[in-house]
Protein backbone atom coordinates (compact mmCIF):
# COMPACT_ATOMS: atom_id res chain seq x y z
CA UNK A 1 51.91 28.94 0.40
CA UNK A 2 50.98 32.03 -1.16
CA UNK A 3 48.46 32.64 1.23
CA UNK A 4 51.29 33.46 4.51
CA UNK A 5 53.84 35.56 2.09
CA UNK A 6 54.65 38.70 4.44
CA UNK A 7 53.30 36.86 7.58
CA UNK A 8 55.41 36.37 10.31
CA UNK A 9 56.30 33.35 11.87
CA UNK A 10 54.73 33.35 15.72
CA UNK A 11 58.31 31.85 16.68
CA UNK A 12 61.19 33.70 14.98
CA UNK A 13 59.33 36.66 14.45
CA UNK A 14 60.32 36.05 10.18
CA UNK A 15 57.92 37.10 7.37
CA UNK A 16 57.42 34.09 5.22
CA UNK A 17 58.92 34.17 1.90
CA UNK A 18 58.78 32.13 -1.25
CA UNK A 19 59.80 28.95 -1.34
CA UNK A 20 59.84 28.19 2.70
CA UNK A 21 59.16 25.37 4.25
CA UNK A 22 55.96 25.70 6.42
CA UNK A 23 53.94 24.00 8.61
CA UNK A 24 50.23 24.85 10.33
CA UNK A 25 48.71 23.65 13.77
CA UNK A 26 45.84 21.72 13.07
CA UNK A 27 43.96 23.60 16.11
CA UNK A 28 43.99 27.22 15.35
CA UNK A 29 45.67 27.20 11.87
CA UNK A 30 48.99 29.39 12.98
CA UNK A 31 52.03 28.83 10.43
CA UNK A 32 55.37 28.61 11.46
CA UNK A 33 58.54 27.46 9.79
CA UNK A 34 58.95 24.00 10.12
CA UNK A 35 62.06 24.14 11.93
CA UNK A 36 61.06 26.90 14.30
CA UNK A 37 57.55 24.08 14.69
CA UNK A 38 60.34 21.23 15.60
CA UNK A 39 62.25 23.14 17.75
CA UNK A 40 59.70 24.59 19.78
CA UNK A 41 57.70 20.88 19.75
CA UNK A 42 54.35 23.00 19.41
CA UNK A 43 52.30 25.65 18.36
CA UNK A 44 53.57 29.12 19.31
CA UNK A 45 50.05 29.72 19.84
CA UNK A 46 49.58 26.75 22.06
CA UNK A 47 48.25 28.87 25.32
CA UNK A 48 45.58 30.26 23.53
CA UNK A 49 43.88 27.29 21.96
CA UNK A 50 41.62 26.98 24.75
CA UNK A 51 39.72 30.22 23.75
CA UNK A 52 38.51 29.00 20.45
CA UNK A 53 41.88 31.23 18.96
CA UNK A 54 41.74 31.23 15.44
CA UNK A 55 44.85 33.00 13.43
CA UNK A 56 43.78 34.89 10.63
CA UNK A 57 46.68 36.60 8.32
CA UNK A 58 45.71 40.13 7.06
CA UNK A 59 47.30 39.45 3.29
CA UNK A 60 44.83 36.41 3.27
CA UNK A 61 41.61 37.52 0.68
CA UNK A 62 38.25 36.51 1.04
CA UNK A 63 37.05 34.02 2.74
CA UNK A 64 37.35 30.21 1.90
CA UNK A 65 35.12 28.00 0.79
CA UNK A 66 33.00 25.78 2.70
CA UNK A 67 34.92 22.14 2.41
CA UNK A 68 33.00 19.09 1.25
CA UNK A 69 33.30 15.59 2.89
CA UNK A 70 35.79 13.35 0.54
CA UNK A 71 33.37 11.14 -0.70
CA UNK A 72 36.31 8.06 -1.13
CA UNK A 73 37.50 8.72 2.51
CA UNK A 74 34.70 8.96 5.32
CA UNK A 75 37.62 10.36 7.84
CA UNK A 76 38.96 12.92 5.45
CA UNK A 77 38.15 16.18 4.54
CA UNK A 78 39.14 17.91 0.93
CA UNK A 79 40.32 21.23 1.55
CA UNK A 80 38.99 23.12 -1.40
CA UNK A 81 41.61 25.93 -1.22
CA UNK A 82 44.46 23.61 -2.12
CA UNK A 83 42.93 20.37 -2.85
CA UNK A 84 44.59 18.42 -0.09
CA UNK A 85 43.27 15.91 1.80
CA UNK A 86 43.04 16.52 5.87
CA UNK A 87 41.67 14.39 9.16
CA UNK A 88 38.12 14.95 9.44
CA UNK A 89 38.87 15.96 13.17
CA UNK A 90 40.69 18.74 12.62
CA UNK A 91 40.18 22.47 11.72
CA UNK A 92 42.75 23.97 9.44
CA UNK A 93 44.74 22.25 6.64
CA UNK A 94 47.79 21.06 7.51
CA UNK A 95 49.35 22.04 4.26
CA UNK A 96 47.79 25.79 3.74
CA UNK A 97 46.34 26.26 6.43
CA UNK A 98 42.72 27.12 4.81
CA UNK A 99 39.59 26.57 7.63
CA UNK A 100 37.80 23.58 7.19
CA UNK A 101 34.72 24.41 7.36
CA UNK A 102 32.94 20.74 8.06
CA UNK A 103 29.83 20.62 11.08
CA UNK A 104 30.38 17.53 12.80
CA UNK A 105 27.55 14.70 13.38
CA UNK A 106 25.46 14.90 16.00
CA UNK A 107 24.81 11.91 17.78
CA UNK A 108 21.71 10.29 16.95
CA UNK A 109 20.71 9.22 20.69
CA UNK A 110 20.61 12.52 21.68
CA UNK A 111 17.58 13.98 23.56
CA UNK A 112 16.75 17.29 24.11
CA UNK A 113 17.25 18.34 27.35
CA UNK A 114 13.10 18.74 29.68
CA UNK A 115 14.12 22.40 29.81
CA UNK A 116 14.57 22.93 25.82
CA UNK A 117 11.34 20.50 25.32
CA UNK A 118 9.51 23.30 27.64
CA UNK A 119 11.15 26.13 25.17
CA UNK A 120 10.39 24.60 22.28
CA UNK A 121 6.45 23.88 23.69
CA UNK A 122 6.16 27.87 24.53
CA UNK A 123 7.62 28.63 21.19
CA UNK A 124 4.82 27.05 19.46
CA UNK A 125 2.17 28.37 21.95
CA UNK A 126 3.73 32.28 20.51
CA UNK A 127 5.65 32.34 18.44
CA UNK A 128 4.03 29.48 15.87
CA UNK A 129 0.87 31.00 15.07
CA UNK A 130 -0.28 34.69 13.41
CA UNK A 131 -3.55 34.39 14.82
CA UNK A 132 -3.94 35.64 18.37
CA UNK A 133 -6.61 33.33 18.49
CA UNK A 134 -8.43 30.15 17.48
CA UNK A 135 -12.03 30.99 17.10
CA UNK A 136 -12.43 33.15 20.48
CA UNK A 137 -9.69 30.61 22.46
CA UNK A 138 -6.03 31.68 22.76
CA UNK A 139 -2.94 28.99 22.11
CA UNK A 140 -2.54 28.76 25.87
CA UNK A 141 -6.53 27.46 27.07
CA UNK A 142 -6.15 25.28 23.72
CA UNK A 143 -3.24 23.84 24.88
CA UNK A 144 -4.27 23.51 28.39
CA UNK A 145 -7.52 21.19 26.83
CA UNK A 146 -5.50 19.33 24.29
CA UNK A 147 -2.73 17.71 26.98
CA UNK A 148 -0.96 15.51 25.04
CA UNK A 149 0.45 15.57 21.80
CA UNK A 150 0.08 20.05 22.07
CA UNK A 151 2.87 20.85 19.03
CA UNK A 152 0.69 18.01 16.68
CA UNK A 153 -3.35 19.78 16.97
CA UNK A 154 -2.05 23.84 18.09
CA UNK A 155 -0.57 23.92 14.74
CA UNK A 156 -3.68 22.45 12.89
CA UNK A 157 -6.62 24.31 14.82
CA UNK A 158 -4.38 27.80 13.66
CA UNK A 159 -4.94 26.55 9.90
CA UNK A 160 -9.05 25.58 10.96
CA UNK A 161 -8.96 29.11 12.75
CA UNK A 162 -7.95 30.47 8.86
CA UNK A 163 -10.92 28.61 7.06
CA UNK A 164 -8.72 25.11 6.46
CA UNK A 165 -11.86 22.43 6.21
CA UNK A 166 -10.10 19.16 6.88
CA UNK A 167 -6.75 17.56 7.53
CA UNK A 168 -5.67 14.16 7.71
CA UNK A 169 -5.42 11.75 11.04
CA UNK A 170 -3.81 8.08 10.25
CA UNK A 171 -4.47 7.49 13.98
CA UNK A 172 -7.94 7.66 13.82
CA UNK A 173 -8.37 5.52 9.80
CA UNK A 174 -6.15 3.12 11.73
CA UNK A 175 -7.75 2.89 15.38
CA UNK A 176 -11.55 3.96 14.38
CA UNK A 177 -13.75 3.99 17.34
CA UNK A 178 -11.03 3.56 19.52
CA UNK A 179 -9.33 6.68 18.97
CA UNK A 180 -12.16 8.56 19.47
CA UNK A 181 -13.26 7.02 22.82
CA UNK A 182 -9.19 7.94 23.66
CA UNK A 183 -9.79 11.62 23.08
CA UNK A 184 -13.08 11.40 24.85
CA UNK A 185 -15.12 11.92 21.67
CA UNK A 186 -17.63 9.91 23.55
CA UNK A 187 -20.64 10.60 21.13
CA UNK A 188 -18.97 9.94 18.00
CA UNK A 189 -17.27 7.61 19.14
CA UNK A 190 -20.56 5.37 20.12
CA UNK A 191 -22.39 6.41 16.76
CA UNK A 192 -19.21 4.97 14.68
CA UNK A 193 -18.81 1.80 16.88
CA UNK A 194 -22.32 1.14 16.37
CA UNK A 195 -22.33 1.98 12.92
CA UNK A 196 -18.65 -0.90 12.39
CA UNK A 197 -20.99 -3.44 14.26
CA UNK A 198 -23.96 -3.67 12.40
CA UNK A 199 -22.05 -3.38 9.07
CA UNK A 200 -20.27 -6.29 10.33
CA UNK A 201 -23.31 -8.55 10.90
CA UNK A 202 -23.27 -10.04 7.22
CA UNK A 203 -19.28 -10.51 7.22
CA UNK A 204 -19.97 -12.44 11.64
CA UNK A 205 -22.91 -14.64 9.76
CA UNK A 206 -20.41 -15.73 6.79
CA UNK A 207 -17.39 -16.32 9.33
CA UNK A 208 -19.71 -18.36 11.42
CA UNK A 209 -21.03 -20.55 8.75
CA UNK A 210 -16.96 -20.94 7.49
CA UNK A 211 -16.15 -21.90 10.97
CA UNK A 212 -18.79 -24.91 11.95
CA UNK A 213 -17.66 -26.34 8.26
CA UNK A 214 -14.48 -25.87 9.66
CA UNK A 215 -14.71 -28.23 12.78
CA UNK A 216 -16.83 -30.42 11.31
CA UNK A 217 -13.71 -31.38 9.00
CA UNK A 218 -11.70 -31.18 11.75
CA UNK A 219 -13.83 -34.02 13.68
CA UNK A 220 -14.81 -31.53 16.28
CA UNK A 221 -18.03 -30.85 15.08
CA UNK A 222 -20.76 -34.13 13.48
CA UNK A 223 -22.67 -31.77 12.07
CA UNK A 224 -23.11 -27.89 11.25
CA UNK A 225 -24.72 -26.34 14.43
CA UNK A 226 -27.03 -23.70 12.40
CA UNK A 227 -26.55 -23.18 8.57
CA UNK A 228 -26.67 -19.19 8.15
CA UNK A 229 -29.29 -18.48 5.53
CA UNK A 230 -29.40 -16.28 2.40
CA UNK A 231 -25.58 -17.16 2.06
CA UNK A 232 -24.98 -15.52 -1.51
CA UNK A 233 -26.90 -12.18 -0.65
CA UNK A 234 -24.94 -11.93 2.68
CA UNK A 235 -22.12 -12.43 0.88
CA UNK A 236 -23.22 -9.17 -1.35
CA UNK A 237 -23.77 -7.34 1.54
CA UNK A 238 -20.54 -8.19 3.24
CA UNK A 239 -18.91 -6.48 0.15
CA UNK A 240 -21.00 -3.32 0.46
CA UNK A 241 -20.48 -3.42 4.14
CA UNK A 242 -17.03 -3.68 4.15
CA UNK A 243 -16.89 -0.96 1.55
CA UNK A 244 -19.19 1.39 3.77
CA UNK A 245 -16.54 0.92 6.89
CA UNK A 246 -13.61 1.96 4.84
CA UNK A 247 -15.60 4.85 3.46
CA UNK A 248 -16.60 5.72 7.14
CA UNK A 249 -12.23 5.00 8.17
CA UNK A 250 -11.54 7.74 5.56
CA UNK A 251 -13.78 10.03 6.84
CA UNK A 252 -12.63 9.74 10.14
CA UNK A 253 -9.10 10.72 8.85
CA UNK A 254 -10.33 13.53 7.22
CA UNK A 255 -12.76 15.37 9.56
CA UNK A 256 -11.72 13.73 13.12
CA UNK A 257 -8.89 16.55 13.56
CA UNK A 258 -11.88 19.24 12.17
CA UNK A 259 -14.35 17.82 14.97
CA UNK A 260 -11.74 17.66 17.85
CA UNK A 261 -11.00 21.32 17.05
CA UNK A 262 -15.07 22.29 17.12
CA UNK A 263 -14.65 20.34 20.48
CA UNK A 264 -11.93 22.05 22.02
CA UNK A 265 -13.52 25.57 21.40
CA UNK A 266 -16.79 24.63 22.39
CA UNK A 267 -15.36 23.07 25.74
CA UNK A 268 -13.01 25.90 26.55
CA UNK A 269 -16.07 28.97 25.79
CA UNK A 270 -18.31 26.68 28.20
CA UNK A 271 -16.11 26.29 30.33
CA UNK A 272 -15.87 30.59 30.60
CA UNK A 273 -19.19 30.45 31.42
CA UNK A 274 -19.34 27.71 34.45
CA UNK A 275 -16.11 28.50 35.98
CA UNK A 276 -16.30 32.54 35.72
CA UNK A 277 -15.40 33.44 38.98
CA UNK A 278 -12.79 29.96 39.59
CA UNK A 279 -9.48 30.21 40.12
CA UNK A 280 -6.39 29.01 37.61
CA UNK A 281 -6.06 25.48 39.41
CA UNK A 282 -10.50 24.62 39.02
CA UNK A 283 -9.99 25.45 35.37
CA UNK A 284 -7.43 23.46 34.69
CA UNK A 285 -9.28 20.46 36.41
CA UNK A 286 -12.25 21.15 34.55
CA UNK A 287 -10.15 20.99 31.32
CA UNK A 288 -8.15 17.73 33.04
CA UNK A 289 -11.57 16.21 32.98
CA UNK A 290 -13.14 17.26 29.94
CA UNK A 291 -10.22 17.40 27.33
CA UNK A 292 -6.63 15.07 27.25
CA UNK A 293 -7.22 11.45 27.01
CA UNK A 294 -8.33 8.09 28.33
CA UNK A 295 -7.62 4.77 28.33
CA UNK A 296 -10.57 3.43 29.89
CA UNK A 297 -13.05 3.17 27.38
CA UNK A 298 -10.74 2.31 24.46
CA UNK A 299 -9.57 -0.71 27.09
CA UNK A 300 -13.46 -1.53 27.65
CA UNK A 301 -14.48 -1.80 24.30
CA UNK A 302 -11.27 -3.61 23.06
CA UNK A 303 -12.04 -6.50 25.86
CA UNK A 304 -15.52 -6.38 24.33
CA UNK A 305 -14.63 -7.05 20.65
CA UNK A 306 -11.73 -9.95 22.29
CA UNK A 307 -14.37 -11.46 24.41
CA UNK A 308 -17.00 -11.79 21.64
CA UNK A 309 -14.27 -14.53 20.19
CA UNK A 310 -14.99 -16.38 23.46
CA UNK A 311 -18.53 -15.93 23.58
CA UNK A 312 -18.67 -17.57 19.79
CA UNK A 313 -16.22 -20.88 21.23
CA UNK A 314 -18.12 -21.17 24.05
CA UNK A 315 -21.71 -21.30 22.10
CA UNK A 316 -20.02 -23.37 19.97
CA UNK A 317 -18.36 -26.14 22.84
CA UNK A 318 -21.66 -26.29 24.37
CA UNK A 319 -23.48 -27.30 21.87
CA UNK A 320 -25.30 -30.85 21.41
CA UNK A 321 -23.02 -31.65 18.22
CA UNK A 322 -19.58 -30.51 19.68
CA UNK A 323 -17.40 -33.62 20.08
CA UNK A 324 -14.41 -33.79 22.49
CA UNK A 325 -11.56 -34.42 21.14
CA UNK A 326 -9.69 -37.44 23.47
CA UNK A 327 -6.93 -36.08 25.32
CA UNK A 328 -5.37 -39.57 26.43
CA UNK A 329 -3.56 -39.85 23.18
CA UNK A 330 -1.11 -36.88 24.16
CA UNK A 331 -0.28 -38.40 28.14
């Protein structure tokens, strides 16, 4: 208790001496005798504890330091001035009286608040980048043409805006075609799906050939509709194929994030020239139009590629060698 020699007690008005008996409030970390803490039933500070009061003795040194978890006890805190273990919940040690200095968990549901999502959003439109500018656009009309998803590209076209060449996009190795068709990268989007489907002409021939030998095992088929010629070269080019559209996947994640930038500041400089003399709200439907994303086509093209599936049954059920299977035996 070396730490409250020549303090007085908040009760009797006593300077601590060696050898007494003392106790601390957990709250605000006043001493007091014990017997002046019984008889009084609380802290002689009590009043104040609702203003964040903290009692702090002048013959104290220093300051503490910072307490650490006790890793046997997940409730408990080690005080490190005197080695004693205290409630996690509470502020001072109950047996000197040192701060325990120990941030309590967040909760991990919580959501910023709309409000702080709108700070943080401005934060990165001024505060985030050095350059005032992105290639002759500002943060702000960038933002405005990007839409969704502003605090993943602003950061990335500031590093193109610096001379950066490439980044990575998982979205669009994993999604292709369809990702670009989202952010309305309508051209590329139609050179790489047609690209994917003629590359996977060799690898449709070899699944069709697997699948009438297929239902001719299963008794659904007497005989193999049309045997797919040139089976081991397709086979090859299948391989190569394949290859190709991974090769094509990668470069999509590298460049895709490159090219939506070049997009963005091509849009927004074009769009200084049509709408010169427009007001705020034109632009921003211009850029509402132009820029953000789209389900449509991504939708259209992925009932496409699930309708081709029905397009191969139904060429298959309708032809002269498809047999029904009877349905009587299941009634």
């Amino acid at each position: 208790m070396q730490s409250f020699l020549g303090s007085p007690c908040p009760y009797c008005g006593e300077k601590f001496a060696e050898g007494d008996d003392i106790v601390v409030c957990p709250e605000c970390g006043t001493p007091h005798h014990r017997d002046c803490y019984k008889e009084h039933s609380a802290c002689a500070n009590e009043d104040k504890h609702g203003e964040n009061f903290e009692w702090k003795s002048p013959v104290i040194p220093g300051i503490h330091k910072q307490e650490k978890p006790a890793a046997e006890h997940s409730g408990t805190v080690v005080c490190s001035h005197c080695g004693s273990e205290n409630p996690g919940d509470v502020r001072y040690c109950f047996h000197c009286g040192a701060p325990l200095s120990v941030k309590q968990p967040e909760p991990e549901d919580a959501m910023p608040s709309y409000e702080e999502f709108q700070r943080e959003r401005e934060r990165i439109f001024t505060e985030s980048f050095n350059a005032s500018s992105f290639d002759g656009i500002s943060p702000k009309e960038a933002a405005i043409f990007v839409r969704s998803n502003v605090g993943y590209f602003l950061p990335r076209f500031a590093a193109f805006s610096k001379g950066v060449k490439f980044d990575t996009n998982f979205s669009a190795f994993i999604f292709s075609y369809f990702y670009l068709f989202y952010r309305k990268m309508y051209g590329l989007g139609m050179a790489v799906f047609t690209a994917t489907m003629i590359l996977s002409i060799p690898t449709f021939l070899l699944d069709f050939q697997m699948l009438q030998e297929q239902y001719v095992e299963a008794g659904l088929l007497s005989q193999v509709i049309w045997n797919v010629p040139h089976q081991e070269a397709l086979a090859i080019y299948s391989i190569v194929a394949n290859l190709l559209i991974w090769i094509m996947r990668i470069a999509l994640m590298m460049f895709t994030n490159r090219l939506y930038y070049s997009k963005a500041v091509s849009a927004v400089k074009k769009a200084r020239e049509v709408l010169a003399d427009r007001d705020e709200n034109t632009i921003s439907d211009y850029f509402r139009k132009k820029g953000g994303t789209s389900m449509v086509l991504p939708i259209i093209f992925g009932i496409l590629a699930f309708a081709a599936s029905f397009v191969l049954a139904w060429f298959i059920v309708n032809s002269e060698f498809f047999i029904m299977p009877d349905m009587t035996k299941f009634l």
